[in-house]
Protein backbone atom coordinates (compact mmCIF):
# COMPACT_ATOMS: atom_id res chain seq x y z
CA UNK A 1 0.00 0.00 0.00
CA UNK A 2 2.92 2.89 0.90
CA UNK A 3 4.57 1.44 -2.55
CA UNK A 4 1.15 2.21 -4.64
CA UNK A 5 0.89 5.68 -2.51
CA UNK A 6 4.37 6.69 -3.15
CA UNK A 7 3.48 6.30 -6.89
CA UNK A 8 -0.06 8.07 -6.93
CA UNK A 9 2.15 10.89 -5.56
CA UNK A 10 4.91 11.05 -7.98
CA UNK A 11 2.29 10.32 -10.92
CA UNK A 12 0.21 13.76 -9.13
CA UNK A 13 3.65 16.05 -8.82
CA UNK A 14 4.39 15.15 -12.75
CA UNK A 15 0.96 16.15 -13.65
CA UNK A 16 1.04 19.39 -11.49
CA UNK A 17 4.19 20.81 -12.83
CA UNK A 18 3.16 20.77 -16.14
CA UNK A 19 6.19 18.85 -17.84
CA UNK A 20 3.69 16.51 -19.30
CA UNK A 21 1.47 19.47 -20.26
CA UNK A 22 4.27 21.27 -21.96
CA UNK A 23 5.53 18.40 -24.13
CA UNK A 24 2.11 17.33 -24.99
CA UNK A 25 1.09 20.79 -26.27
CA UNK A 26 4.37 21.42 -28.07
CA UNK A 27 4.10 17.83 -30.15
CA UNK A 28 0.32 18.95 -30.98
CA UNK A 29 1.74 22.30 -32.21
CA UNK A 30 4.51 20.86 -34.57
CA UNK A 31 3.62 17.46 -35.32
CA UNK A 32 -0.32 17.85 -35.67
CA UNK A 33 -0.45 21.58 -36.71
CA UNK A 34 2.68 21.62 -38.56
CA UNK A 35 3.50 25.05 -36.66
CA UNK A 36 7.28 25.19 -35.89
CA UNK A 37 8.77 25.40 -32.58
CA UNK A 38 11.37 25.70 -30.17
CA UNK A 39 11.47 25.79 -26.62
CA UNK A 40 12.45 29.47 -24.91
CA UNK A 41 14.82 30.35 -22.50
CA UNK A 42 13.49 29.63 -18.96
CA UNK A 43 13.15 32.25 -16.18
CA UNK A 44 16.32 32.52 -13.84
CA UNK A 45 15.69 29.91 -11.03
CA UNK A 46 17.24 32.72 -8.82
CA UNK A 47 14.54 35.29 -9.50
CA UNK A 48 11.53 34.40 -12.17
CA UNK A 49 11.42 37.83 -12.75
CA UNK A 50 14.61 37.83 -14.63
CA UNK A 51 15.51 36.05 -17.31
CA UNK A 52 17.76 32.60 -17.80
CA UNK A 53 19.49 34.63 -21.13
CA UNK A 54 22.89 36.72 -20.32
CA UNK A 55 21.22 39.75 -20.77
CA UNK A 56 20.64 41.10 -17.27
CA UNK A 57 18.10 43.60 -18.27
CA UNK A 58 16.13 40.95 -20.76
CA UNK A 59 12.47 42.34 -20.79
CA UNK A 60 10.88 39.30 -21.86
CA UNK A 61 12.04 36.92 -19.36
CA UNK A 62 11.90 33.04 -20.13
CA UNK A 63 9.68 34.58 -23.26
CA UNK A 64 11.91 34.50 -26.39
CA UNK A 65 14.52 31.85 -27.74
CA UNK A 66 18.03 31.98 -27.21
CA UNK A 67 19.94 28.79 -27.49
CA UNK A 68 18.74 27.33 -29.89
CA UNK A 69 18.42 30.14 -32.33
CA UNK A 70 15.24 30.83 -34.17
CA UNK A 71 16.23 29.22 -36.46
CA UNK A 72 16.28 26.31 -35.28
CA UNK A 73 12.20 26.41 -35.05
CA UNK A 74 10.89 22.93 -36.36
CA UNK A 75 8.49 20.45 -37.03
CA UNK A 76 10.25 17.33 -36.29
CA UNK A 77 8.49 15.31 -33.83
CA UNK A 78 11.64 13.78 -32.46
CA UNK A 79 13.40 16.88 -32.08
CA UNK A 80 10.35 18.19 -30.12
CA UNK A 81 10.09 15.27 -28.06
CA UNK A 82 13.82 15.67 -27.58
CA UNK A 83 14.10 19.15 -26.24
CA UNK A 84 11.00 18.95 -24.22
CA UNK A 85 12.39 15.40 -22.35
CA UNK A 86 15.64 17.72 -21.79
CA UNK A 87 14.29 20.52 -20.60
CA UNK A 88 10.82 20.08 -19.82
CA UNK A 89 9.61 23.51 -18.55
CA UNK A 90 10.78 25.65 -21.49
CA UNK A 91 8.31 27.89 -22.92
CA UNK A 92 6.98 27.10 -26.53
CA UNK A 93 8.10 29.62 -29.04
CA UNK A 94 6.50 29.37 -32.34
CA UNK A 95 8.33 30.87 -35.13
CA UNK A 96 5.73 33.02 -37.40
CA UNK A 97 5.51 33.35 -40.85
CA UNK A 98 6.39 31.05 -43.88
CA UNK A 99 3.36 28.51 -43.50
CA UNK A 100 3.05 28.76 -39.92
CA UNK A 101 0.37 32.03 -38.35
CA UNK A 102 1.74 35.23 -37.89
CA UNK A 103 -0.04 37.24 -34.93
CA UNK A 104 -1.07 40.86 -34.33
CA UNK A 105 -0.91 42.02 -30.92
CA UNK A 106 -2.08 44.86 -28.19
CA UNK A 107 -1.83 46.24 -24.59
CA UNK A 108 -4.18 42.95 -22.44
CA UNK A 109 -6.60 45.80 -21.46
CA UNK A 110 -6.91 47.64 -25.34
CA UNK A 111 -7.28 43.74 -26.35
CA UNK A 112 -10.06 42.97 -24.02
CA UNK A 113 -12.20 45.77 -25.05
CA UNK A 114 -11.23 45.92 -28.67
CA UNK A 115 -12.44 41.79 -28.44
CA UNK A 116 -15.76 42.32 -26.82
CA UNK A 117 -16.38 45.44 -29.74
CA UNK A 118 -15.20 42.49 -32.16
CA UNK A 119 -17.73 40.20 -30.98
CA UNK A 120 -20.40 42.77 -31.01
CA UNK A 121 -19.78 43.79 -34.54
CA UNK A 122 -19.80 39.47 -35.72
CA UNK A 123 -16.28 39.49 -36.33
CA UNK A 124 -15.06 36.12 -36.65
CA UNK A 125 -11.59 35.51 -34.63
CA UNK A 126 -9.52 32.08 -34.32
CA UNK A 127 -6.94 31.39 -31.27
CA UNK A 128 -5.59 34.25 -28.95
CA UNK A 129 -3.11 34.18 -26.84
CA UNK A 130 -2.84 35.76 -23.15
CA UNK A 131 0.26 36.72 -21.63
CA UNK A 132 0.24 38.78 -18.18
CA UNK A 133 0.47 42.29 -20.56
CA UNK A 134 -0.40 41.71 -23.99
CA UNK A 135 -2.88 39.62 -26.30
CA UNK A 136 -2.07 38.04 -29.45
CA UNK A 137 -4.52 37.59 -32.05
CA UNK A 138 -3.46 34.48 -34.45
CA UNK A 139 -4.11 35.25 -38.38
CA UNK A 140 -2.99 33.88 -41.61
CA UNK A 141 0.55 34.26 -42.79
CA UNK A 142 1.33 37.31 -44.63
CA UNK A 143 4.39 38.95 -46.37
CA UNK A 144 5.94 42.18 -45.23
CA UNK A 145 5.26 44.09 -48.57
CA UNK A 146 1.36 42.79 -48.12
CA UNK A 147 1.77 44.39 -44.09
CA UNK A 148 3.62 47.69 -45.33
CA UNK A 149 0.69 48.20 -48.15
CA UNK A 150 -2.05 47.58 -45.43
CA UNK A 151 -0.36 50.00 -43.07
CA UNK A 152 0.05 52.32 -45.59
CA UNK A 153 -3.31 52.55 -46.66
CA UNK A 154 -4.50 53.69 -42.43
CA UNK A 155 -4.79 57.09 -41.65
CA UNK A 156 -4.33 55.68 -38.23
CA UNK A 157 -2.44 52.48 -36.33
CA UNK A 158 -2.09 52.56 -32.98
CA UNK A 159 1.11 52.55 -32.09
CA UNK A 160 0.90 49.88 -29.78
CA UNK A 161 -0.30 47.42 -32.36
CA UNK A 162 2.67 44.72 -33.02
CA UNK A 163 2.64 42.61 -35.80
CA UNK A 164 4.68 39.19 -35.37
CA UNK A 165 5.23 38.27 -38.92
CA UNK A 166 8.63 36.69 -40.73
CA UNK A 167 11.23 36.04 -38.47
CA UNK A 168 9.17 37.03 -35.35
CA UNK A 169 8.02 34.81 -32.69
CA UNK A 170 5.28 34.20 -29.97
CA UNK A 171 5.38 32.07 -26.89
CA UNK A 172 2.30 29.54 -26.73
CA UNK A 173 0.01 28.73 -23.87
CA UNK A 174 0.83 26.77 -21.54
CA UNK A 175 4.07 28.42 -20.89
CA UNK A 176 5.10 29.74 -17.70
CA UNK A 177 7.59 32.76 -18.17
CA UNK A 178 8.98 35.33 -15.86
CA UNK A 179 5.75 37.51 -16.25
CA UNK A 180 3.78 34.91 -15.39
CA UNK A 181 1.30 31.92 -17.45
CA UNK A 182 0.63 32.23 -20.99
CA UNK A 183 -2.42 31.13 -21.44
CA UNK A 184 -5.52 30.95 -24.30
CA UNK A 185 -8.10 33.99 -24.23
CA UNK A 186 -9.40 32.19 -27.15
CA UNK A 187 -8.85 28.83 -27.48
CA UNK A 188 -8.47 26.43 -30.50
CA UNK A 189 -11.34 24.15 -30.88
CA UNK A 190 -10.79 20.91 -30.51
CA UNK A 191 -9.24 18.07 -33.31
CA UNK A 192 -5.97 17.64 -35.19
CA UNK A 193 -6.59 19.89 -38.02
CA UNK A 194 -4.59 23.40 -37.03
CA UNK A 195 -7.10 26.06 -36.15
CA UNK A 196 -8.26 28.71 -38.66
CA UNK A 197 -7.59 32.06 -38.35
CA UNK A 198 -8.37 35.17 -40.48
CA UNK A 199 -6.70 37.34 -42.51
CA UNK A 200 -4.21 40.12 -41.19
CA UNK A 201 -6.61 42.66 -43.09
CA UNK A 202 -9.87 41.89 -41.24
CA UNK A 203 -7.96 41.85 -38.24
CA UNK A 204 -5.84 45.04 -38.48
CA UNK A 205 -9.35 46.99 -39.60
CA UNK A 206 -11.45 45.79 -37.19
CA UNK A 207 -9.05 46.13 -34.21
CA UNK A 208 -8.30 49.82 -35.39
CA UNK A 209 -12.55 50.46 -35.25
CA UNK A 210 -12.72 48.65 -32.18
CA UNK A 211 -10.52 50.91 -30.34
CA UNK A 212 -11.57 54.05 -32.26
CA UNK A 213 -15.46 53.31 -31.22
CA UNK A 214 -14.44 52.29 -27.59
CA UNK A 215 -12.71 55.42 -27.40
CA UNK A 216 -9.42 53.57 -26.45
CA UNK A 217 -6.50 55.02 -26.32
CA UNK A 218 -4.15 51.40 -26.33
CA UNK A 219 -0.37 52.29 -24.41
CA UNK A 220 2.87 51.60 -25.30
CA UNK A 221 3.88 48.37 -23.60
């Protein structure tokens, strides 16, 4: 009886740490979604709010890769499985652009309100991710001639609107970086397919009317 106890325990720590979490969602993001990943650098054990990267004054901490590179952002099942065995509470980075989304994102309070006008107005959104500041609205890859001819269209951007296109990056719910838990404000429905997700467009306009009608005046962060 203390043998099967001792188990139940160590079964219940794995599953509250969320290594098993981690890996799972990272092989449904590259192997099932075909979105490429890596795993982040991890907060500093010493202090979660700083970062595990030699930059002392990192302001993403535990949010952005390092080592490997960007480039190093893949599909492979084993080498997902791989890193996540070796370091199992890495945040998932997902490389945008090429085939994989791309994301826009605002200030978590802008976001909020600019959602609920979206939702109001029958605006049709796919994932979104929530870190501790800002909110990341998932759309279709798009080129940075198509986002420069967008932009330059606007009278007005916010200038707190990011856009995480070619060579950018997110980090992916369920990661845990030294801001805090990334987690899904929207969340993909269920299956193996990868989620949809609109078109930068749609997004970019109806974000911009959503926080000109709610009177919102988004911050730098």
């Amino acid at each position: 009886m203390r043998e099967i106890l001792g188990r139940r325990r160590r079964l219940l720590s794995k599953r509250n740490d969320g290594r098993p979490e981690l890996i799972s969602a990272a092989l449904t993001f590259a192997a099932e979604w075909k979105w490429p990943v890596l795993p982040g650098v991890a907060p500093d054990p010493q202090g979660r709010a700083r970062c595990g990267c030699p930059d002392p004054e990192c302001t993403v901490p535990g949010a952005h890769p390092f080592d490997p590179g960007l480039l190093a952002a893949t599909t492979d099942e084993r080498m997902v499985r791989w890193w996540w065995t070796n370091r199992p509470t890495a945040p998932i980075v997902l490389a945008t652009g090429g085939k994989a989304p791309c994301a826009v994102s605002l200030p978590a309070l802008a976001a909020s309100r600019a959602l609920t006008a979206l939702d109001q107005m029958g605006m049709r959104l796919g994932p979104v991710v929530a870190t501790p500041h800002r909110w990341a609205i998932l759309v279709a890859p798009y080129s940075m001639e198509q986002l420069g001819e967008l932009l330059y269209a606007k009278d007005y951007v916010p200038g707190s609107l990011r856009f995480h296109g070619e060579g950018g990056y997110i980090t992916l719910p369920p990661s845990e970086t030294g801001h805090g838990r990334i987690g899904w404000e929207r969340a993909p429905l269920p299956g193996s397919a990868a989620p949809w997700v609109p078109d930068v467009e749609a997004v970019v306009d109806a974000v911009v009317e959503a926080l000109t009608r709610t009177g919102v005046s988004a911050p730098e962060l």
